[in-house]
PDB file of N, CA and C in Angstrom:
ATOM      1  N   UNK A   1       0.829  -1.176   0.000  1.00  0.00           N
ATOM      2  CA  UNK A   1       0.000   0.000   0.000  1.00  0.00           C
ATOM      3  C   UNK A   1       0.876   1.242   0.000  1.00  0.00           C
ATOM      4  N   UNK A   2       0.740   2.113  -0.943  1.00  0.00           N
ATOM      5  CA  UNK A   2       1.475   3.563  -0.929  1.00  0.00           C
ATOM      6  C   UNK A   2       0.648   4.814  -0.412  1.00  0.00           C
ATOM      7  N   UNK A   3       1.561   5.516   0.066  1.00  0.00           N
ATOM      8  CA  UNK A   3       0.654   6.579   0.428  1.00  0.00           C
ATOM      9  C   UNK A   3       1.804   7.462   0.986  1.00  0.00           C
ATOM     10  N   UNK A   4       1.726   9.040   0.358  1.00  0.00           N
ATOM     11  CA  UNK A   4       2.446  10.128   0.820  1.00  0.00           C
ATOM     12  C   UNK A   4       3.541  10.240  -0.337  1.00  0.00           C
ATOM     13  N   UNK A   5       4.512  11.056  -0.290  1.00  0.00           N
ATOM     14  CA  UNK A   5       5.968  11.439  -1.329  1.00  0.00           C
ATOM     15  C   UNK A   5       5.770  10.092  -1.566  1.00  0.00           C
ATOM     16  N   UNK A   6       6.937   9.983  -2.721  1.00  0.00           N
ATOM     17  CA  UNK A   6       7.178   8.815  -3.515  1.00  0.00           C
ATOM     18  C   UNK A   6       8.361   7.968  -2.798  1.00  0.00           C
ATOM     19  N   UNK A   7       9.200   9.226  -1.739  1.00  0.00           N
ATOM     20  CA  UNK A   7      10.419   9.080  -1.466  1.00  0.00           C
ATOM     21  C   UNK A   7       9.658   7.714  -0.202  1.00  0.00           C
ATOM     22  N   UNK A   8       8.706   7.534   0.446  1.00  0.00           N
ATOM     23  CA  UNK A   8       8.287   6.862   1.438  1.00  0.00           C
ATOM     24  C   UNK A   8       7.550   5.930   1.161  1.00  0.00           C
ATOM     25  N   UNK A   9       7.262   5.007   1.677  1.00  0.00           N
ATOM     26  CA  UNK A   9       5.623   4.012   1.802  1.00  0.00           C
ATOM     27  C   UNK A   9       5.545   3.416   3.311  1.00  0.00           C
ATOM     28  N   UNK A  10       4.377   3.166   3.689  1.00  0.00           N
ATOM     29  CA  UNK A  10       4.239   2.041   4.998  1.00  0.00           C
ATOM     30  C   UNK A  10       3.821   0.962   4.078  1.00  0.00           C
ATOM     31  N   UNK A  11       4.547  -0.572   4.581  1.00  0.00           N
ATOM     32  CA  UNK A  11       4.136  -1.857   4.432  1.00  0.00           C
ATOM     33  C   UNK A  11       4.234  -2.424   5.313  1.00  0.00           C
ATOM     34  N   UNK A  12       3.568  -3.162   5.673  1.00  0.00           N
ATOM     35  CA  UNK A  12       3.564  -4.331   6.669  1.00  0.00           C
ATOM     36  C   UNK A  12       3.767  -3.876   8.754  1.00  0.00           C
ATOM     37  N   UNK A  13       3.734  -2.584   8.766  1.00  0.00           N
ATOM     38  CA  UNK A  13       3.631  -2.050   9.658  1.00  0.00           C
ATOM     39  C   UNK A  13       5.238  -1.566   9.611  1.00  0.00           C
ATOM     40  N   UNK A  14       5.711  -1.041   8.578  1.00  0.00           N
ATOM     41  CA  UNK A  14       6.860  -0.888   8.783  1.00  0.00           C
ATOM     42  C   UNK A  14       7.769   0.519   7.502  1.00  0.00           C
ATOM     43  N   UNK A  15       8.205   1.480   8.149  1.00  0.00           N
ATOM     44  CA  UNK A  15       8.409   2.246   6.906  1.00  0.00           C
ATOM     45  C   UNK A  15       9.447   1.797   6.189  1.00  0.00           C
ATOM     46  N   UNK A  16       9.199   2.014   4.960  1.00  0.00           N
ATOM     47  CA  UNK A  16      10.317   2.223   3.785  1.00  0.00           C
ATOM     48  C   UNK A  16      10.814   3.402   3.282  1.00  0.00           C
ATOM     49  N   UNK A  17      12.144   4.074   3.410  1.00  0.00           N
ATOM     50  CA  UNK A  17      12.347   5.251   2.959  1.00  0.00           C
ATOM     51  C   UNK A  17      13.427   5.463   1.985  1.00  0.00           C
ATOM     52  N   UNK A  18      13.379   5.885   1.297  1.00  0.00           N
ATOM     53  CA  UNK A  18      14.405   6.281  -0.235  1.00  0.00           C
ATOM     54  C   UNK A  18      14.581   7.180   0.111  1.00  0.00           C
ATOM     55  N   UNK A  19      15.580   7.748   0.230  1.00  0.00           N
ATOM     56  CA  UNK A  19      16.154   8.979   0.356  1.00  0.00           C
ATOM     57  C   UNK A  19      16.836   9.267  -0.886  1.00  0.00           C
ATOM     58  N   UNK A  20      16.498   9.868  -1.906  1.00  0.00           N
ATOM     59  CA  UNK A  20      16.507   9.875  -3.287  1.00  0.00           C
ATOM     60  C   UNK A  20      16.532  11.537  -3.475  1.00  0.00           C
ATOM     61  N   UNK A  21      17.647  11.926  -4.518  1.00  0.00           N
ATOM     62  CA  UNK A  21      17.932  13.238  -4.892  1.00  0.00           C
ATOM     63  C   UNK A  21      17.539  13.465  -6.431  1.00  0.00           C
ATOM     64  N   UNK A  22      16.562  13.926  -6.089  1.00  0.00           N
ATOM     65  CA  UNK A  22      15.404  14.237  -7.669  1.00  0.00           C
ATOM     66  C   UNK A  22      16.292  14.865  -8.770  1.00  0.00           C
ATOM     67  N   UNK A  23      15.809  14.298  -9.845  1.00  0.00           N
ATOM     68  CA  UNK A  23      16.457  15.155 -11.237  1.00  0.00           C
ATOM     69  C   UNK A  23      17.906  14.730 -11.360  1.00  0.00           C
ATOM     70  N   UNK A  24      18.856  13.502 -10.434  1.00  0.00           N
ATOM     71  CA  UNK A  24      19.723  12.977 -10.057  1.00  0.00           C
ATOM     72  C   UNK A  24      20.385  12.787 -11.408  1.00  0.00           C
ATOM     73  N   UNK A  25      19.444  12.048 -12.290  1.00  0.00           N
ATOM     74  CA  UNK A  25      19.822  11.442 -13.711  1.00  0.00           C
ATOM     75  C   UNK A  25      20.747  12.457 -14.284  1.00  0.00           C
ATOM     76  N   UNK A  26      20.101  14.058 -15.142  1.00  0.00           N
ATOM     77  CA  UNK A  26      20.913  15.103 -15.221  1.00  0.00           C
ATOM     78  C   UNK A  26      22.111  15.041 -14.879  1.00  0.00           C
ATOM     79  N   UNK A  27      22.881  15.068 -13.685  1.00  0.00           N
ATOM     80  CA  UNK A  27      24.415  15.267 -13.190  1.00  0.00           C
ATOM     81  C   UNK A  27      25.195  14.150 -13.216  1.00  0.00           C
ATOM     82  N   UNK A  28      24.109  12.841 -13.447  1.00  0.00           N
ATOM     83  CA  UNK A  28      25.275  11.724 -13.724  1.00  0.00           C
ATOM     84  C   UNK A  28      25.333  11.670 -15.186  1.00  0.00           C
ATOM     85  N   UNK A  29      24.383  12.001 -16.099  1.00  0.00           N
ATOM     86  CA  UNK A  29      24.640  12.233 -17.329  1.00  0.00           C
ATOM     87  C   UNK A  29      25.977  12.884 -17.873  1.00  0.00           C
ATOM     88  N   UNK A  30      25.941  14.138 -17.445  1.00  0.00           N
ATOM     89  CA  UNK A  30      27.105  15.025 -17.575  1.00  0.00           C
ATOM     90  C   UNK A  30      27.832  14.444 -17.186  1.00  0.00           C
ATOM     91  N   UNK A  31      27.944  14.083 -16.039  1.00  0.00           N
ATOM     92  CA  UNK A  31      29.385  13.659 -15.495  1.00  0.00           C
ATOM     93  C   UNK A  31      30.123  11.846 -16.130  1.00  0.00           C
ATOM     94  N   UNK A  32      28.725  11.362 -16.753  1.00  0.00           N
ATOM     95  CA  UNK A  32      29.577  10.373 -17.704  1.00  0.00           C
ATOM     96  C   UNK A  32      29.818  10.820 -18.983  1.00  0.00           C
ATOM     97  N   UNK A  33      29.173  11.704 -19.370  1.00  0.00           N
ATOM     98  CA  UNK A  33      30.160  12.210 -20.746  1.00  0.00           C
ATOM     99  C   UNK A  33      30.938  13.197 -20.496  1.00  0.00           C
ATOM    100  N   UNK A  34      31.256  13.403 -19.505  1.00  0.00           N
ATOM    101  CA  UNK A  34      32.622  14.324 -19.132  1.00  0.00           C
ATOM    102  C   UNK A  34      33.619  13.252 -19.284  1.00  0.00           C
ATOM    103  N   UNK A  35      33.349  11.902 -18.923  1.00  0.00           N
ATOM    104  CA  UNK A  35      34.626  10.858 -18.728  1.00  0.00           C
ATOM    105  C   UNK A  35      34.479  10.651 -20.639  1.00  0.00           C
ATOM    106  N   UNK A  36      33.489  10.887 -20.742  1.00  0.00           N
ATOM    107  CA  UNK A  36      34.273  10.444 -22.665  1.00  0.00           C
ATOM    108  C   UNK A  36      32.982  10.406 -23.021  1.00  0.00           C
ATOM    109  N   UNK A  37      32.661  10.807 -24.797  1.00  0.00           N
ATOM    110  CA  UNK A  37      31.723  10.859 -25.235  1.00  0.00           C
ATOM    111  C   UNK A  37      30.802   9.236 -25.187  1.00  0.00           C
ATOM    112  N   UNK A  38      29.728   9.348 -25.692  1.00  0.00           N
ATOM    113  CA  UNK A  38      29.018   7.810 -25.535  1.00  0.00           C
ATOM    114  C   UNK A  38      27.901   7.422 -26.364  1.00  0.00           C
ATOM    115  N   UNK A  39      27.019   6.737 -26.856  1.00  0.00           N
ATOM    116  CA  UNK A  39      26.228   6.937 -27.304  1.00  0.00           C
ATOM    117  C   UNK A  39      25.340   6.277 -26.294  1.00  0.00           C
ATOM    118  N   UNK A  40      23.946   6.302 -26.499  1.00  0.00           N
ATOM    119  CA  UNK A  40      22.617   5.837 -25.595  1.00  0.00           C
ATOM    120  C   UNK A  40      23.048   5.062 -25.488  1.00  0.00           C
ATOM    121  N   UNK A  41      23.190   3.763 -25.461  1.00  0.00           N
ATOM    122  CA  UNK A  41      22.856   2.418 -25.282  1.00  0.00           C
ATOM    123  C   UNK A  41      24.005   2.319 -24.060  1.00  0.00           C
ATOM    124  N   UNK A  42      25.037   3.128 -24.177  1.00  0.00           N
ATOM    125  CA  UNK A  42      26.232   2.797 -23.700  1.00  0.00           C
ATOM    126  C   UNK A  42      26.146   3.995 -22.027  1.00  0.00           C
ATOM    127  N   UNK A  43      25.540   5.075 -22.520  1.00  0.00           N
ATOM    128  CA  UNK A  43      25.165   5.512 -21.365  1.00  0.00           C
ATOM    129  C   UNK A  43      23.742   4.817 -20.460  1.00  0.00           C
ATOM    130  N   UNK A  44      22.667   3.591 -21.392  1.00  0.00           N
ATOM    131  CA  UNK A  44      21.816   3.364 -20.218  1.00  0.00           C
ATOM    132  C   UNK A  44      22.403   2.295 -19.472  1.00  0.00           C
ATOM    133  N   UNK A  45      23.819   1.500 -19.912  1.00  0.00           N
ATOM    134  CA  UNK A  45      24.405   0.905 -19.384  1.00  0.00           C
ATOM    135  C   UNK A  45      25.158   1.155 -17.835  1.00  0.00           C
ATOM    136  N   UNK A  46      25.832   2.441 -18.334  1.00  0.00           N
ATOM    137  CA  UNK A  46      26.558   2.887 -17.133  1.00  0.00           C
ATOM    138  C   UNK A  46      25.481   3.717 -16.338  1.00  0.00           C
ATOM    139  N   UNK A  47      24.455   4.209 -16.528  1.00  0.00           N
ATOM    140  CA  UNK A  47      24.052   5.122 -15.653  1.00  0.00           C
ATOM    141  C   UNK A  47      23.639   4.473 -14.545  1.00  0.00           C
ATOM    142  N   UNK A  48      23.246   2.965 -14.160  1.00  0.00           N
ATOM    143  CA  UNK A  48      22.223   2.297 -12.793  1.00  0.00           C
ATOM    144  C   UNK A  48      23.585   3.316 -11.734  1.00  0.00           C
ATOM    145  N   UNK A  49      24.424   2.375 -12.251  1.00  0.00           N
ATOM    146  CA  UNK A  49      26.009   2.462 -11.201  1.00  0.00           C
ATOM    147  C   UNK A  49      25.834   4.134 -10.305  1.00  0.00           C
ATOM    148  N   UNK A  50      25.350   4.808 -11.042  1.00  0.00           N
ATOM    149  CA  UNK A  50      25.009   6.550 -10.324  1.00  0.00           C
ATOM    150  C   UNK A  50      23.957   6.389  -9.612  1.00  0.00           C
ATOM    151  N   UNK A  51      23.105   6.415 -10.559  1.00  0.00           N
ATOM    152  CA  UNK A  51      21.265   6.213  -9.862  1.00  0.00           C
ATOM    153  C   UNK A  51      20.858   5.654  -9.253  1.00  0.00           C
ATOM    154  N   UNK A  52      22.151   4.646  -8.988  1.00  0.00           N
ATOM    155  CA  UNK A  52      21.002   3.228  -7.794  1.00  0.00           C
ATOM    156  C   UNK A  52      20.116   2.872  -8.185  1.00  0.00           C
ATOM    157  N   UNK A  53      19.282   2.954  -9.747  1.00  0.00           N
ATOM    158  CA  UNK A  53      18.345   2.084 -10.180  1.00  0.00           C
ATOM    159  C   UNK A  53      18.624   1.274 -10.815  1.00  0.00           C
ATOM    160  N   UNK A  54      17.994  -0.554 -10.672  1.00  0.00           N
ATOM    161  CA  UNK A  54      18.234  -1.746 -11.671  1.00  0.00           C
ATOM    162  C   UNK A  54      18.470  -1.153 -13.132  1.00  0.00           C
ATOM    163  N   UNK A  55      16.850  -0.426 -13.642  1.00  0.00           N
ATOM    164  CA  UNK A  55      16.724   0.050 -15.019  1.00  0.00           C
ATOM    165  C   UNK A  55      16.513   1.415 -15.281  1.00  0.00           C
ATOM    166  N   UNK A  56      16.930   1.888 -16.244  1.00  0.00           N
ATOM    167  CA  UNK A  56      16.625   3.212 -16.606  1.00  0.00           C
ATOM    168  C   UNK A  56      15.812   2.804 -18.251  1.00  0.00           C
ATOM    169  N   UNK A  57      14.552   3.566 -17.897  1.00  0.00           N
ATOM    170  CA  UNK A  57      13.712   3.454 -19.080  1.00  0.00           C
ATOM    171  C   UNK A  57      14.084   4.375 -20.687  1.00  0.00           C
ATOM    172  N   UNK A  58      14.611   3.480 -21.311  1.00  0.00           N
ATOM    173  CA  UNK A  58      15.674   4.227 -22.677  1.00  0.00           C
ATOM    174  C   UNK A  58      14.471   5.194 -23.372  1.00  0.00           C
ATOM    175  N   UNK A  59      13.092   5.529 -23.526  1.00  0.00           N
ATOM    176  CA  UNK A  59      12.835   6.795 -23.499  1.00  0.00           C
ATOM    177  C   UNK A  59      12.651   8.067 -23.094  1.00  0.00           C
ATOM    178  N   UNK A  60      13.110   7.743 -21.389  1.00  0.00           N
ATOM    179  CA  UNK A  60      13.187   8.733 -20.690  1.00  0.00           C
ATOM    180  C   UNK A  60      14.514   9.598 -20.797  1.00  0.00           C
ATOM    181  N   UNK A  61      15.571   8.030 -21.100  1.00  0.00           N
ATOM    182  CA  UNK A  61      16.989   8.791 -21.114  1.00  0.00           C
ATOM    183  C   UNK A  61      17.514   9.740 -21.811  1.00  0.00           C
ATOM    184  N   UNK A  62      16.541   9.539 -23.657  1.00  0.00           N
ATOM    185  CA  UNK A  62      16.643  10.356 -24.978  1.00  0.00           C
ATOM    186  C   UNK A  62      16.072  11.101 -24.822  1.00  0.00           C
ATOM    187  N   UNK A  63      14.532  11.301 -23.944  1.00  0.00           N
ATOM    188  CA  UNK A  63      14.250  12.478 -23.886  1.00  0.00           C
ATOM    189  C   UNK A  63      15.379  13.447 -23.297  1.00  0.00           C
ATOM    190  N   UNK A  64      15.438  12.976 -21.948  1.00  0.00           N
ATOM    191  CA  UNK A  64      16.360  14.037 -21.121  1.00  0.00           C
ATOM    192  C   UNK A  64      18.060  14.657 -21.865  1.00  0.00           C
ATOM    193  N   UNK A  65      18.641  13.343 -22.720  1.00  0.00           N
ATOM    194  CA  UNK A  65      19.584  14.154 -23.881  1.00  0.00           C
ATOM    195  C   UNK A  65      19.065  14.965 -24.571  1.00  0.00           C
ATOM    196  N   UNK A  66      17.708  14.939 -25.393  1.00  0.00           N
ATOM    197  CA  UNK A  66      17.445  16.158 -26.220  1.00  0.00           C
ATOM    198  C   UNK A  66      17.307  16.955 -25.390  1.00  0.00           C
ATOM    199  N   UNK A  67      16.624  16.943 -24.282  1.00  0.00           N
ATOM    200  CA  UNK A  67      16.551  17.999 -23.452  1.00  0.00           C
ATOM    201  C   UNK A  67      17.967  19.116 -23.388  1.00  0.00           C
ATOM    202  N   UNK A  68      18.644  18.506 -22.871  1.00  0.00           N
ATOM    203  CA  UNK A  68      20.429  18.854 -22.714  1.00  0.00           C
ATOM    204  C   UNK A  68      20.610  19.072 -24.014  1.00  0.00           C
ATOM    205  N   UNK A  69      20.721  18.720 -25.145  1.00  0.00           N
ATOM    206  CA  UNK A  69      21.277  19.004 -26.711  1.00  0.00           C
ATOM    207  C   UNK A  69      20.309  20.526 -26.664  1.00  0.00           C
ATOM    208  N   UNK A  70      18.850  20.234 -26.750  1.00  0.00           N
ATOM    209  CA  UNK A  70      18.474  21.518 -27.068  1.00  0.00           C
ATOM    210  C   UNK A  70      19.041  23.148 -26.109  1.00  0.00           C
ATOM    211  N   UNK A  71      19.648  22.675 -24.768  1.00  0.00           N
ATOM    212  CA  UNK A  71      19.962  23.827 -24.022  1.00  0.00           C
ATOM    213  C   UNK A  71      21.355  23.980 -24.172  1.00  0.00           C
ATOM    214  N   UNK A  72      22.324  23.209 -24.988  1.00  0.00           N
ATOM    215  CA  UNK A  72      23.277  23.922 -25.627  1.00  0.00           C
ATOM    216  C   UNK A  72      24.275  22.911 -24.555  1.00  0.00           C
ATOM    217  N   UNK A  73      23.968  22.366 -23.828  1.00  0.00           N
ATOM    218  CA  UNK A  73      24.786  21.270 -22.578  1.00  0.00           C
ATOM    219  C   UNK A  73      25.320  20.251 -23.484  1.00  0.00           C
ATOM    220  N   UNK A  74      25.072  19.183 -24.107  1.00  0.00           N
ATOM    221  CA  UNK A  74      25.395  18.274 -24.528  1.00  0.00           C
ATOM    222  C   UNK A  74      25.438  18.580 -26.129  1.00  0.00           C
ATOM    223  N   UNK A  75      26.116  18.288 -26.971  1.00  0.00           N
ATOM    224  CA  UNK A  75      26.269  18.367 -28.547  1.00  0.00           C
ATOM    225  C   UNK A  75      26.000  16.516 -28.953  1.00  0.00           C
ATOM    226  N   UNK A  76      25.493  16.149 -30.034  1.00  0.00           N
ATOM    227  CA  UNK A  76      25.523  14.681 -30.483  1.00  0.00           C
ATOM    228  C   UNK A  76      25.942  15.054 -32.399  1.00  0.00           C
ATOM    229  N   UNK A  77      26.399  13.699 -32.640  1.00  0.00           N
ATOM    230  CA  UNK A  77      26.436  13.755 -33.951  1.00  0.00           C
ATOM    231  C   UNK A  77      26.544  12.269 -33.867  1.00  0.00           C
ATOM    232  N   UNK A  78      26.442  12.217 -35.491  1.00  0.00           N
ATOM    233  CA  UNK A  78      26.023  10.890 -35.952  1.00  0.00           C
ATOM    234  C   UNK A  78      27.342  10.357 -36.835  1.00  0.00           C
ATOM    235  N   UNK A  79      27.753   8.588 -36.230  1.00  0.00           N
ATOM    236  CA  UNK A  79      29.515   8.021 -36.339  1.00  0.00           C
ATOM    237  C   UNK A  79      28.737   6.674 -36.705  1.00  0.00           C
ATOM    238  N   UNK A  80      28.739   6.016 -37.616  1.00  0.00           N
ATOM    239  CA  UNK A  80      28.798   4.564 -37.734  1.00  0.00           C
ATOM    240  C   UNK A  80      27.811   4.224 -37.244  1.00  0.00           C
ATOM    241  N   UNK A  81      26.522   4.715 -37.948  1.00  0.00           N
ATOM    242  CA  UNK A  81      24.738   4.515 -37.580  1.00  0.00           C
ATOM    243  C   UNK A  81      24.542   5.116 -36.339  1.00  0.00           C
ATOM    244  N   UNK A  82      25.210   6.033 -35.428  1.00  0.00           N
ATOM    245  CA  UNK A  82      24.917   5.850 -33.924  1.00  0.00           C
ATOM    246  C   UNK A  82      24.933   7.053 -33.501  1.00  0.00           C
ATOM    247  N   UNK A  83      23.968   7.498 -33.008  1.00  0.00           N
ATOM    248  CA  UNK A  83      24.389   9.089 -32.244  1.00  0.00           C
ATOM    249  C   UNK A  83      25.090   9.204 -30.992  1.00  0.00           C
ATOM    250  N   UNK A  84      26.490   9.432 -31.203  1.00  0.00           N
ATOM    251  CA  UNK A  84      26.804  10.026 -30.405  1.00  0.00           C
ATOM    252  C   UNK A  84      26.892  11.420 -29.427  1.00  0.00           C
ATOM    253  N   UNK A  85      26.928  11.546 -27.631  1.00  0.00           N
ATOM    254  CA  UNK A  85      26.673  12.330 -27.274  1.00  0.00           C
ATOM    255  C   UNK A  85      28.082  12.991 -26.284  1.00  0.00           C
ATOM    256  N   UNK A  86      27.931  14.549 -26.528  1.00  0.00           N
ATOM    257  CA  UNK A  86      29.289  14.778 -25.760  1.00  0.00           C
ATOM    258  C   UNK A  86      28.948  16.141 -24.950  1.00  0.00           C
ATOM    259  N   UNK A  87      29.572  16.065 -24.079  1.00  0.00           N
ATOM    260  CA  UNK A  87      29.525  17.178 -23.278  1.00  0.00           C
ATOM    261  C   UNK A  87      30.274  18.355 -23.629  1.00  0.00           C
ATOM    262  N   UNK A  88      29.211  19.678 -23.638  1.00  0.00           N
ATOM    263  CA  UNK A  88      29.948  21.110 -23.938  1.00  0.00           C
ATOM    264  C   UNK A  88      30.559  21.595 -22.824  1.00  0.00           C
ATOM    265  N   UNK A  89      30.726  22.995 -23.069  1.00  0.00           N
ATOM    266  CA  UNK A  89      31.487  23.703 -22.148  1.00  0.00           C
ATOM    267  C   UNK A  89      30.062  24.423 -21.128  1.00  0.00           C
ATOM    268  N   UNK A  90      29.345  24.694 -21.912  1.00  0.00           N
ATOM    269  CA  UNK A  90      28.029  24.792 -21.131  1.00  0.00           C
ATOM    270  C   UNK A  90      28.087  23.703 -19.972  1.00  0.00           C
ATOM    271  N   UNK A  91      27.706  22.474 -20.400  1.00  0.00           N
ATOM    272  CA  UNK A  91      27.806  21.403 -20.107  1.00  0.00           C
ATOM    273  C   UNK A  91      28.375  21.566 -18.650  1.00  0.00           C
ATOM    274  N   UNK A  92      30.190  21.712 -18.855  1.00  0.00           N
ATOM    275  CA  UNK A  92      30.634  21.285 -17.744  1.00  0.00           C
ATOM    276  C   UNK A  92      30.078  22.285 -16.781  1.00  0.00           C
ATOM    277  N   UNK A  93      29.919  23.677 -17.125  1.00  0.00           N
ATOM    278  CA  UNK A  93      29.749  24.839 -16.042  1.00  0.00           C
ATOM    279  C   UNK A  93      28.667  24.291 -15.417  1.00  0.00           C
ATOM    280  N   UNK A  94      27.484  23.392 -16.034  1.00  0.00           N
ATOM    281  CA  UNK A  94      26.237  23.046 -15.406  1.00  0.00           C
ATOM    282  C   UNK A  94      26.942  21.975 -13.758  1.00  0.00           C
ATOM    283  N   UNK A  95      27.677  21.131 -14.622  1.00  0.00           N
ATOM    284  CA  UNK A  95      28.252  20.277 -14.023  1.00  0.00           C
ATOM    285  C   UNK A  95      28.775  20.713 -12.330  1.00  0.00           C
ATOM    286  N   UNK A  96      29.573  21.705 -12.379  1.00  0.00           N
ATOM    287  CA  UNK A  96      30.272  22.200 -11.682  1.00  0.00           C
ATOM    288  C   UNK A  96      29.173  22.978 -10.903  1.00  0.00           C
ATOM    289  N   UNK A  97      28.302  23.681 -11.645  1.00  0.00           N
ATOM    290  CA  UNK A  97      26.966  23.960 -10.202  1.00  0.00           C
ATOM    291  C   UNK A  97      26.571  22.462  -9.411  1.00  0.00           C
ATOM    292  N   UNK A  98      26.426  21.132 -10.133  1.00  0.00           N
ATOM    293  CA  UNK A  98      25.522  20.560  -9.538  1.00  0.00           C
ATOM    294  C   UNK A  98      26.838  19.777  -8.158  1.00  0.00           C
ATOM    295  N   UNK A  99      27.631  19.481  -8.843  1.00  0.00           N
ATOM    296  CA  UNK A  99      28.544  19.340  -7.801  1.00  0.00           C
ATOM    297  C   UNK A  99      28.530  20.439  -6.507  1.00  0.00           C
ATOM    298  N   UNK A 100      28.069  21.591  -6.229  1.00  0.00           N
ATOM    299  CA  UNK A 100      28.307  22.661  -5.592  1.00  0.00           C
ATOM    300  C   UNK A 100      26.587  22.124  -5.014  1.00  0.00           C
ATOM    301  N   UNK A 101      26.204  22.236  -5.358  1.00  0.00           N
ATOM    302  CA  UNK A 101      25.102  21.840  -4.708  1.00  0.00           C
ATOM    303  C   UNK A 101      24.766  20.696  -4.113  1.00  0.00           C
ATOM    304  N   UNK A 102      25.098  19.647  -4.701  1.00  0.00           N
ATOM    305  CA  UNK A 102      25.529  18.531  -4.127  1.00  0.00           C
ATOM    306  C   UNK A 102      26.447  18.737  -2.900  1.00  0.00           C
ATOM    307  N   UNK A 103      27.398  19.175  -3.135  1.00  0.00           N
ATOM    308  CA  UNK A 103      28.016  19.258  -2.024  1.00  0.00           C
ATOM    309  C   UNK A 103      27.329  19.920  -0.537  1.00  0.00           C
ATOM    310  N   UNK A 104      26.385  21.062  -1.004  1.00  0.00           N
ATOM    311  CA  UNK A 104      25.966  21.857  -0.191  1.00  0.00           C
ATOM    312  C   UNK A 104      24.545  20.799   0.359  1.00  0.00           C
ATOM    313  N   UNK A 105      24.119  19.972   0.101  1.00  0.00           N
ATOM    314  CA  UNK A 105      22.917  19.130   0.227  1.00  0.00           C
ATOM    315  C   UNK A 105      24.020  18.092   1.105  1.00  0.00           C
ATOM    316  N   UNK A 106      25.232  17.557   1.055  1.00  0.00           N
ATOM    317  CA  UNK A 106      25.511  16.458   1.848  1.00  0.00           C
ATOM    318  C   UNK A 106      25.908  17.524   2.872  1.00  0.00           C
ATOM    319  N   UNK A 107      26.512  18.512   2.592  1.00  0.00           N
ATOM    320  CA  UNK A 107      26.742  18.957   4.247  1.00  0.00           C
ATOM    321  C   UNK A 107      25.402  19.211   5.408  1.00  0.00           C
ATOM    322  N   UNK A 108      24.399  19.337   4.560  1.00  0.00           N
ATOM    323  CA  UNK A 108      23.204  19.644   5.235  1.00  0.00           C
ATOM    324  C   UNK A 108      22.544  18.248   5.656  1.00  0.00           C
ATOM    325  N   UNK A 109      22.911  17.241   5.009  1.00  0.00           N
ATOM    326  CA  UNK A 109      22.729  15.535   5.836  1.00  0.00           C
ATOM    327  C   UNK A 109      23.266  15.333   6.770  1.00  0.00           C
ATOM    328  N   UNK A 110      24.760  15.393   6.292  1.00  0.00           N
ATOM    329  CA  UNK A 110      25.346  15.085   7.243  1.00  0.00           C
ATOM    330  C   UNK A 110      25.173  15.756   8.427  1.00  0.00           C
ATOM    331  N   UNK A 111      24.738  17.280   8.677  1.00  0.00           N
ATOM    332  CA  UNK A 111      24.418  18.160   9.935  1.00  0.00           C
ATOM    333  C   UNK A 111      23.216  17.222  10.354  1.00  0.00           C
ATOM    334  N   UNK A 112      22.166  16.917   9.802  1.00  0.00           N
ATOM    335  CA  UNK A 112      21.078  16.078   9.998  1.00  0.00           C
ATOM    336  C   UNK A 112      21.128  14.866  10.902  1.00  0.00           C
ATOM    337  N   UNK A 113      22.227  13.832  10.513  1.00  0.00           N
ATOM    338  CA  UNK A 113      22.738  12.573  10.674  1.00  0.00           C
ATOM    339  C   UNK A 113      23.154  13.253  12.172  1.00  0.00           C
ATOM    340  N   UNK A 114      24.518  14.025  11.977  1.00  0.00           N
ATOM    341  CA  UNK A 114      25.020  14.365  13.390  1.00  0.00           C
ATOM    342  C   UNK A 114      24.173  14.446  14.527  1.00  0.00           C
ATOM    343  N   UNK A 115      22.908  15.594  14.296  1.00  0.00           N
ATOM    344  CA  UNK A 115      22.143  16.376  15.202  1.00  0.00           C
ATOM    345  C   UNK A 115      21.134  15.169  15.812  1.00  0.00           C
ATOM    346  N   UNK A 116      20.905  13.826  14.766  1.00  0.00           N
ATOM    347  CA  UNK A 116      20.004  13.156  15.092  1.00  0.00           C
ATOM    348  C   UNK A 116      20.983  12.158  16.080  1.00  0.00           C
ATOM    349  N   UNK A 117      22.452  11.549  15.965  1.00  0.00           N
ATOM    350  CA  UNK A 117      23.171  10.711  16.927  1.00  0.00           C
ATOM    351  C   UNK A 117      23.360  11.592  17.778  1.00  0.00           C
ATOM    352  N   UNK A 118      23.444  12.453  17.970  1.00  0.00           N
ATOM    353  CA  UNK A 118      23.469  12.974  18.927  1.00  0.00           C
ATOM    354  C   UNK A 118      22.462  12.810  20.150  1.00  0.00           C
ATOM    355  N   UNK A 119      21.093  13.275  19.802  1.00  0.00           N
ATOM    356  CA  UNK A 119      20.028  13.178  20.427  1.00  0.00           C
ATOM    357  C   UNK A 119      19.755  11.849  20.489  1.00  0.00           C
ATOM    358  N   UNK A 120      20.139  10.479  20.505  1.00  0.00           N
ATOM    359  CA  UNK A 120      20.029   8.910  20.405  1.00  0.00           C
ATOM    360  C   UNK A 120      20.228   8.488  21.817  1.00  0.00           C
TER     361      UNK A 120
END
């Protein structure tokens, strides 16, 4: 039975919680074609390893590249039937916010984590 954020459920008299950082996909994108260009198939491969998900649904993934191609982040062209995708300079500057924010979101856990052993 579900009920409330997506990040939660009660089953069996017992919570389940995901603690899950939305829109996550985005910054591991970038940050695997920062390690080298790729095409789809090869990024829905590597992306679980970021996302912590089994599957990533391969029309969500092309959407979210055009997404990025159309805002000037990612460039693709076409090599031996296959579109390849690469990260701009746009790209990395995006990159380098989300890292900064990221960063600024684990220090604010980790204050979380602390404040809560503490009070234990």
């Amino acid at each position: 039975m579900r009920g409330g954020p997506r990040s939660r459920h009660h089953h069996r008299g017992r919570w389940h919680v995901h603690a899950r950082v939305e829109r996550f996909a985005e910054p591991s994108l970038l940050l695997l074609l920062r390690e080298r260009p790729a095409h789809g198939y090869d990024l829905l491969e590597r992306l679980p390893e970021l996302i912590g998900e089994q599957r990533v649904e391969m029309g969500n993934l092309y959407r979210l590249l055009r997404g990025l191609e159309e805002e000037g982040l990612v460039a693709s062209q076409w090599a031996d039937g296959k579109r390849t995708y690469a990260i701009t300079d746009s790209g990395l500057r995006l990159l380098d916010e989300w890292v900064d924010a990221l960063r600024r979101a684990l220090d604010r856990t980790n204050d979380f984590i602390k404040r809560y052993e503490e009070r234990r």
